[in-house]
N, C-alpha and C. Protein backbone atom coordinates (compact mmCIF):
# COMPACT_ATOMS: atom_id res chain seq x y z
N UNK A 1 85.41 180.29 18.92
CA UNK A 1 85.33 180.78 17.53
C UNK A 1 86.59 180.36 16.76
N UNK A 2 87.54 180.68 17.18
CA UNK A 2 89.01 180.20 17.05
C UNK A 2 88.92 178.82 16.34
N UNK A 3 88.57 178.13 17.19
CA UNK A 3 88.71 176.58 16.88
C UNK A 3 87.98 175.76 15.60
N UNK A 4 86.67 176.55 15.54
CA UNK A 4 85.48 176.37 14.54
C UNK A 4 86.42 176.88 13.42
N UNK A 5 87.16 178.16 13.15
CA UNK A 5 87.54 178.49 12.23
C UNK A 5 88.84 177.81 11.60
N UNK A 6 89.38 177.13 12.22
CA UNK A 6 90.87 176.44 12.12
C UNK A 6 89.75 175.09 11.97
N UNK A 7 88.95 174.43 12.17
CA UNK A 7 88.26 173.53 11.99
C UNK A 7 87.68 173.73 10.58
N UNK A 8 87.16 174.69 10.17
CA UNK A 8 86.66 174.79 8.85
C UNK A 8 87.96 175.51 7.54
N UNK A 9 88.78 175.82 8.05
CA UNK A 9 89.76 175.84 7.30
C UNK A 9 90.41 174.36 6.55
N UNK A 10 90.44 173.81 8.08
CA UNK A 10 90.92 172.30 7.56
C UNK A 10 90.25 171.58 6.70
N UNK A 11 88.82 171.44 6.92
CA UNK A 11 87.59 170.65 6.21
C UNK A 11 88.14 171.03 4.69
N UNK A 12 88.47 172.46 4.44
CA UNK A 12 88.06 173.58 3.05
C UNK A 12 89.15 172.86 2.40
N UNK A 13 90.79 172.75 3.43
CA UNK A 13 92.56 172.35 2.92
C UNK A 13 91.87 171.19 2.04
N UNK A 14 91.00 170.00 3.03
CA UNK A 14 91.33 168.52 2.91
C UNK A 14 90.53 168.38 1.45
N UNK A 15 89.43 169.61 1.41
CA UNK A 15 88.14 168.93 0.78
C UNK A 15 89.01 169.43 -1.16
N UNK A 16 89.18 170.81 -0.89
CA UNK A 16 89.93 171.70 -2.26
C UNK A 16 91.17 170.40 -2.42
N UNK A 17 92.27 169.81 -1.15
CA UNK A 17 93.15 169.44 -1.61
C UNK A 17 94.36 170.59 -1.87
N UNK A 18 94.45 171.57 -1.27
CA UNK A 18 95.17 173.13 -1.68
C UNK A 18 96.06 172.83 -0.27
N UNK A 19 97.38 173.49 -1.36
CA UNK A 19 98.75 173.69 0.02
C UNK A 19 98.13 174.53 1.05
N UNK A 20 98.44 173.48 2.08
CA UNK A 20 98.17 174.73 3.73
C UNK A 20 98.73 175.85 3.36
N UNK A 21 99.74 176.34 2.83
CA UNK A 21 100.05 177.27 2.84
C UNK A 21 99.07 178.84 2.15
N UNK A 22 98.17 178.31 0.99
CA UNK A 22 96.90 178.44 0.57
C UNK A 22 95.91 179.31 1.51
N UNK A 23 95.62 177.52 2.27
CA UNK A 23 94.68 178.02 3.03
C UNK A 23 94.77 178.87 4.22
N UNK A 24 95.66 178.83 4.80
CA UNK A 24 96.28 179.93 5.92
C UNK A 24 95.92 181.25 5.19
N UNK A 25 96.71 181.41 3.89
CA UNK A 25 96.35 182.95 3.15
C UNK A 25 95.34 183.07 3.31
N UNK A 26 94.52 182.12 3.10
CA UNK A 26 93.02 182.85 2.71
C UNK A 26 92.38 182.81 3.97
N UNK A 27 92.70 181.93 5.02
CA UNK A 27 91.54 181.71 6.27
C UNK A 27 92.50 183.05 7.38
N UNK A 28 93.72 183.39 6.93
CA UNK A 28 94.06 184.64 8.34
C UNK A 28 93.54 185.80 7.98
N UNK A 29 92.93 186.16 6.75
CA UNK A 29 92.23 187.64 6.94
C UNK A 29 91.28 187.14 7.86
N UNK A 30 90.40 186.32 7.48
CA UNK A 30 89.22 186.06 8.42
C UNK A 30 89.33 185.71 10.16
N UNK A 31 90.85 185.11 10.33
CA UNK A 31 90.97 185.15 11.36
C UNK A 31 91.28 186.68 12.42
N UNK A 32 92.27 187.30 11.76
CA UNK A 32 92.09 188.49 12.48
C UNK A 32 91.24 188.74 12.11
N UNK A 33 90.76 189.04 11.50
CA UNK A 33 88.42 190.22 11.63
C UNK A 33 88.62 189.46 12.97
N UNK A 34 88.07 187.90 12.87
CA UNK A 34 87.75 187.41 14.32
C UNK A 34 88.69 187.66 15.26
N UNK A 35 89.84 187.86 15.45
CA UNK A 35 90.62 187.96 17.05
C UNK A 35 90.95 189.97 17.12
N UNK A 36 89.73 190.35 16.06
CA UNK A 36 90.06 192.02 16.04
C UNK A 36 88.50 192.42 16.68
């Protein structure tokens, strides 16, 4: 699950073009739900 989600984070960074820093904000709520 992990991996899919760091996988579709990246797709979202490359596709928006948005600072990783961005997308981390927005993809770690969703990651803890998933590692909670």
């Amino acid at each position: 699950m992990l991996s899919e989600f760091s996988l579709d984070s990246i797709k979202v960074n490359t596709q928006l073009k948005i600072p990783s820093q961005f997308g981390v904000y927005r993809v770690n709520p969703r990651l803890e739900e998933g590692v909670k």
